[in-house]
C-alpha atoms as a PDB file:
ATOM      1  CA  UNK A   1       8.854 -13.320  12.542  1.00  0.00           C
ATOM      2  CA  UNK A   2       7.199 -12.896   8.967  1.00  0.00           C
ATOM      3  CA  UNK A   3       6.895 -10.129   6.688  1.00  0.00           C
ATOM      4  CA  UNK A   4       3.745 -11.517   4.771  1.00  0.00           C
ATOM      5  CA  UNK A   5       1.011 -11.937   7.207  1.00  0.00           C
ATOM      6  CA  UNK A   6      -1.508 -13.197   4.466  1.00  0.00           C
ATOM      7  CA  UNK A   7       0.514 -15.670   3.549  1.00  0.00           C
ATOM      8  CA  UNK A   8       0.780 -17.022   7.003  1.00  0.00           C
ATOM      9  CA  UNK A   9      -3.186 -16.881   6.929  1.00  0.00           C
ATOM     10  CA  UNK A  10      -3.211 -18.723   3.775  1.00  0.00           C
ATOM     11  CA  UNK A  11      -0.562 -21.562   5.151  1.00  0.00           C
ATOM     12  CA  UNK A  12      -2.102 -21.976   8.385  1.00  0.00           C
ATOM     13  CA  UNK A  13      -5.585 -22.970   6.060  1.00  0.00           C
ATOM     14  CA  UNK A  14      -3.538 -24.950   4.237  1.00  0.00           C
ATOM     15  CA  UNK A  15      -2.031 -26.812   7.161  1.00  0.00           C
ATOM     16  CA  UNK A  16      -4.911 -27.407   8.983  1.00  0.00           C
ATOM     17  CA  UNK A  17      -6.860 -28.262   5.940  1.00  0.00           C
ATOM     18  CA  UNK A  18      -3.817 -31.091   5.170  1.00  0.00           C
ATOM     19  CA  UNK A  19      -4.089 -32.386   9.023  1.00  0.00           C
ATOM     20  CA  UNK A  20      -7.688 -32.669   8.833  1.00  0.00           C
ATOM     21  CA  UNK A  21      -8.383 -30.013  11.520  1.00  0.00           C
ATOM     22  CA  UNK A  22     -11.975 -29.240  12.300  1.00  0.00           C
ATOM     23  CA  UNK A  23     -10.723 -25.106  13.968  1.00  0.00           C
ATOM     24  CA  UNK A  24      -7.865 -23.249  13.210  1.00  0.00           C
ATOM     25  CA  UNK A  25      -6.645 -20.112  14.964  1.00  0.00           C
ATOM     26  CA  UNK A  26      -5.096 -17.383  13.186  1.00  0.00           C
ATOM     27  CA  UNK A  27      -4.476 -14.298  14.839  1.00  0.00           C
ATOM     28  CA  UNK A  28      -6.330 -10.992  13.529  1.00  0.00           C
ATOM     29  CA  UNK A  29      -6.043  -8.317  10.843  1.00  0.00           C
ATOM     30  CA  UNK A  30      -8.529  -6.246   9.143  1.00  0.00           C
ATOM     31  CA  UNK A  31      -7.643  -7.741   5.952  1.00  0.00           C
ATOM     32  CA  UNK A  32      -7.541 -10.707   6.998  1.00  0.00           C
ATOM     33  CA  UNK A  33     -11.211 -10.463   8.574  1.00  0.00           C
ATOM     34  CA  UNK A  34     -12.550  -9.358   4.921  1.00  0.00           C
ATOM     35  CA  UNK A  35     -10.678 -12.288   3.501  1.00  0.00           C
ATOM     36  CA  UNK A  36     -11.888 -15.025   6.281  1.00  0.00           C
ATOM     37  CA  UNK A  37     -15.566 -13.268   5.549  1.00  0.00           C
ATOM     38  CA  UNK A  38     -15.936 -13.707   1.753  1.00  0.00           C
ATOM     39  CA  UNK A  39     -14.634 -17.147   2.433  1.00  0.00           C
ATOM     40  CA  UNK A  40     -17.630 -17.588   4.859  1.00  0.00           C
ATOM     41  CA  UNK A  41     -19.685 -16.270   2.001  1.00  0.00           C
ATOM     42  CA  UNK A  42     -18.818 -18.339  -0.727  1.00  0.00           C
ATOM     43  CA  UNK A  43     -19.348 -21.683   1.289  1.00  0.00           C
ATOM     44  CA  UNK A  44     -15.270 -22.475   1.576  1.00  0.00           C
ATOM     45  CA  UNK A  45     -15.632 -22.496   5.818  1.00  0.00           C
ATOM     46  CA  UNK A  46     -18.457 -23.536   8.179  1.00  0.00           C
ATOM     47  CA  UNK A  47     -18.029 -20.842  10.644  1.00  0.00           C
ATOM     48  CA  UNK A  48     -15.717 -18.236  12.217  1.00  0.00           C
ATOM     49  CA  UNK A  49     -15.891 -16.058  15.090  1.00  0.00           C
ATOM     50  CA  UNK A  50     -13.162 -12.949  16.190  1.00  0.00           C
ATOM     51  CA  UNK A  51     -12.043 -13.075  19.538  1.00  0.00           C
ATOM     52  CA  UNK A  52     -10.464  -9.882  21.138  1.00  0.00           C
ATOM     53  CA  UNK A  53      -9.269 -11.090  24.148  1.00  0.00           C
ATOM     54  CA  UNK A  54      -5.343 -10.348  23.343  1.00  0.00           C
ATOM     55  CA  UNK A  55      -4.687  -7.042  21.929  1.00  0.00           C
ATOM     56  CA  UNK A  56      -4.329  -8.105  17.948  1.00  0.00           C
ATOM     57  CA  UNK A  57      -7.177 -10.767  18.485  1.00  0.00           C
ATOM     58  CA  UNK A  58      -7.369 -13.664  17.329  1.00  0.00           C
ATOM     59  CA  UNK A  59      -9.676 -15.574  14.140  1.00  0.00           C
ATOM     60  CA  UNK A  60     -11.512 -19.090  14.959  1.00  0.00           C
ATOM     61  CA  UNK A  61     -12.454 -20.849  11.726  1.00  0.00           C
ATOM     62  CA  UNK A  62     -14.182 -23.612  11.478  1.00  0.00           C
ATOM     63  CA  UNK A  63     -13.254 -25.656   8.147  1.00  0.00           C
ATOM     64  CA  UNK A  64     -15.719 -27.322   5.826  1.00  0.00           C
ATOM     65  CA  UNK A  65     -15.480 -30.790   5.214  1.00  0.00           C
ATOM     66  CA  UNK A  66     -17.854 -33.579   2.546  1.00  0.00           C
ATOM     67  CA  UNK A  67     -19.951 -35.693   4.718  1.00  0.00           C
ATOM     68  CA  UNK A  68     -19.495 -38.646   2.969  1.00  0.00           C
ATOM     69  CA  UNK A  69     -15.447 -38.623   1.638  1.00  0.00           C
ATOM     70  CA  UNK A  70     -14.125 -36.527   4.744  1.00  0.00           C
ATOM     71  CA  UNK A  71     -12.700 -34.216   1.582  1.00  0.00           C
ATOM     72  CA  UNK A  72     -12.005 -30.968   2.045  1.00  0.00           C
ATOM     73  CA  UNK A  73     -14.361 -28.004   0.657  1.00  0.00           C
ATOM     74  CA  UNK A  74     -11.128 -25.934  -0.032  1.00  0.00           C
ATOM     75  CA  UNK A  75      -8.945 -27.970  -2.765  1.00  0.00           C
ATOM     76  CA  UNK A  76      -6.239 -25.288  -2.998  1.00  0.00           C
ATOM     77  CA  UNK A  77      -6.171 -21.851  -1.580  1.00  0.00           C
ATOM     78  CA  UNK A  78      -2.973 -20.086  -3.133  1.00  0.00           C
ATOM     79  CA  UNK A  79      -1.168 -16.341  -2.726  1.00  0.00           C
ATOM     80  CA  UNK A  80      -1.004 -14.616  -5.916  1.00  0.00           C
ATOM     81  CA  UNK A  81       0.051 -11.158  -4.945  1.00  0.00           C
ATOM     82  CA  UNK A  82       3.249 -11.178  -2.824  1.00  0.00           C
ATOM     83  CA  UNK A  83       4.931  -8.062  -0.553  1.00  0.00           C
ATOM     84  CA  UNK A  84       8.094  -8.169  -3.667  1.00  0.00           C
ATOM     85  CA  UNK A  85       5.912  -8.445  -6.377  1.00  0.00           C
ATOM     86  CA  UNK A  86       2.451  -7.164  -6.108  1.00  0.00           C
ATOM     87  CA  UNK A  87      -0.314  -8.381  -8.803  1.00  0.00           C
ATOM     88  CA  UNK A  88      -2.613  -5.719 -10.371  1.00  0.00           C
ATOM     89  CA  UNK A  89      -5.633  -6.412 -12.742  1.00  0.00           C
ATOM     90  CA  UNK A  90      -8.155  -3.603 -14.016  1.00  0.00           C
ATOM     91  CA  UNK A  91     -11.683  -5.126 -14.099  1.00  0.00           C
ATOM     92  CA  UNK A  92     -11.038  -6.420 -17.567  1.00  0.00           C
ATOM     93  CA  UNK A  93      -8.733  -8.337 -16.974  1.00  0.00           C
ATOM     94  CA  UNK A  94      -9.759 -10.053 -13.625  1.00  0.00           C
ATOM     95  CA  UNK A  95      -9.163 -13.523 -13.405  1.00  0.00           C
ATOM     96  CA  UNK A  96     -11.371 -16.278 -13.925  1.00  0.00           C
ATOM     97  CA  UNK A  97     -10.882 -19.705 -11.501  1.00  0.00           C
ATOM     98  CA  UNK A  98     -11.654 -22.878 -12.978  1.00  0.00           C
ATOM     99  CA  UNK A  99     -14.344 -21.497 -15.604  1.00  0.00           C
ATOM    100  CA  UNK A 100     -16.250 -19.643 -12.193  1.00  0.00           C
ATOM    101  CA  UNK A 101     -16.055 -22.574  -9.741  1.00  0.00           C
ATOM    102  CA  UNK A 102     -13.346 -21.305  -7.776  1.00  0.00           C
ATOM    103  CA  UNK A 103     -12.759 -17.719  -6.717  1.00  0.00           C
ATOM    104  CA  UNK A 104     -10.576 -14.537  -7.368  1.00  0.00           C
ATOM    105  CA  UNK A 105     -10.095 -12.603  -3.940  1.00  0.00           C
ATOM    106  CA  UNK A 106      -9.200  -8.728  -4.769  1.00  0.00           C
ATOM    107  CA  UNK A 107      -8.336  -5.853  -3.045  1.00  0.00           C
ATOM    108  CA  UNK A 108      -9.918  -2.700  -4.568  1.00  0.00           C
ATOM    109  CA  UNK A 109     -10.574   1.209  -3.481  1.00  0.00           C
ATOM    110  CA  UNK A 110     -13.863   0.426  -3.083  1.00  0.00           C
ATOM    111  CA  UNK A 111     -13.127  -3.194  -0.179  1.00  0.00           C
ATOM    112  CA  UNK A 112     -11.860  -6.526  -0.114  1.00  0.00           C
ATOM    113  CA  UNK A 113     -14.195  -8.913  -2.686  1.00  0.00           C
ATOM    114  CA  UNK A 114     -13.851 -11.361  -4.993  1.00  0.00           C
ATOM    115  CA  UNK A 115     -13.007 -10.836  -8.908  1.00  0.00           C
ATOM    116  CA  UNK A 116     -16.844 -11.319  -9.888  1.00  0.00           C
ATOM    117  CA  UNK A 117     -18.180  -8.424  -7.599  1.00  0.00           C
ATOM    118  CA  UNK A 118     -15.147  -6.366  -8.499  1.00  0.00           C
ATOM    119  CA  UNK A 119     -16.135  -6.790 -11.850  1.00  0.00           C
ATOM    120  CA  UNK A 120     -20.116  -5.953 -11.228  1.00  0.00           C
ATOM    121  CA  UNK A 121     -18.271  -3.047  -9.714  1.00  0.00           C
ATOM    122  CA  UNK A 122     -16.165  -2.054 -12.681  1.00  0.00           C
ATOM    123  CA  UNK A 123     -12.960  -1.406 -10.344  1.00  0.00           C
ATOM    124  CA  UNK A 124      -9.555  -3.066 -10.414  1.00  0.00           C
ATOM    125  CA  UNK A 125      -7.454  -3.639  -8.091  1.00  0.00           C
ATOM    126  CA  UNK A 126      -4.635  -6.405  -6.285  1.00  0.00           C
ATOM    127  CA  UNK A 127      -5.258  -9.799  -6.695  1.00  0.00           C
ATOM    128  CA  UNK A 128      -4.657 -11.386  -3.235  1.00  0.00           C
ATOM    129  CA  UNK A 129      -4.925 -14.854  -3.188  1.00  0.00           C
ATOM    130  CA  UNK A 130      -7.191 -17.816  -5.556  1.00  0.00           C
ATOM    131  CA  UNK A 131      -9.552 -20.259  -3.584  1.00  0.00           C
ATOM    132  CA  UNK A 132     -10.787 -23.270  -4.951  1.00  0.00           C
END
């Protein structure tokens, strides 16, 4: 068993990213469903779809891959805020990725987004997780 299901999300990407895998399947949380969505958004996956045919669910993501290298869209995806340590940032001090090529995914009162929306938003919150 694991105590950090967003990790697990995270290393399952990882995994299949690593192996090549076209689908992975990850089963489903609500966080985890905001997470796999701004991930849709900002062009890191191809596709996803929720399945609730068991009784958590289950998340079907389809990973992006270059045309021409076979190179992953999704260089490193890695958890910043763990269950023994937690991260916090007001929306000052939000994190930038790679000058604004890679992406910030937070956690505020107000949903799950990433760093530049929070900061639109002027709210703070935990820093989950950085995608690039």
């Amino acid at each position: 068993m694991y105590t950090d299901p967003i990790a697990d999300y995270l290393t399952r990407i990882r995994n299949a990213v690593s192996a090549k895998h076209r689908v992975v399947e990850i089963p489903a949380s609500n966080l985890k469903k905001e997470i796999t969505k701004i991930l849709f958004d900002q062009g890191y996956i191809l596709s996803y779809k929720f399945e609730d045919s068991t009784v958590q669910g289950t998340i079907k993501i389809a990973l992006k891959y270059n045309k021409l290298s076979q190179e992953s869209v999704i260089k490193k995806i890695q958890r910043l805020s763990k269950p023994g340590l937690r991260k916090y940032s007001n929306s000052n001090d939000l994190p930038r990725i790679l000058n604004g090529l890679g992406i910030a995914i937070v956690s505020t009162s107000k949903g799950v987004m990433t760093a530049k929306q929070a900061k639109r938003h002027n709210v703070g919150g935990e820093v989950i997780c950085y995608v690039y």
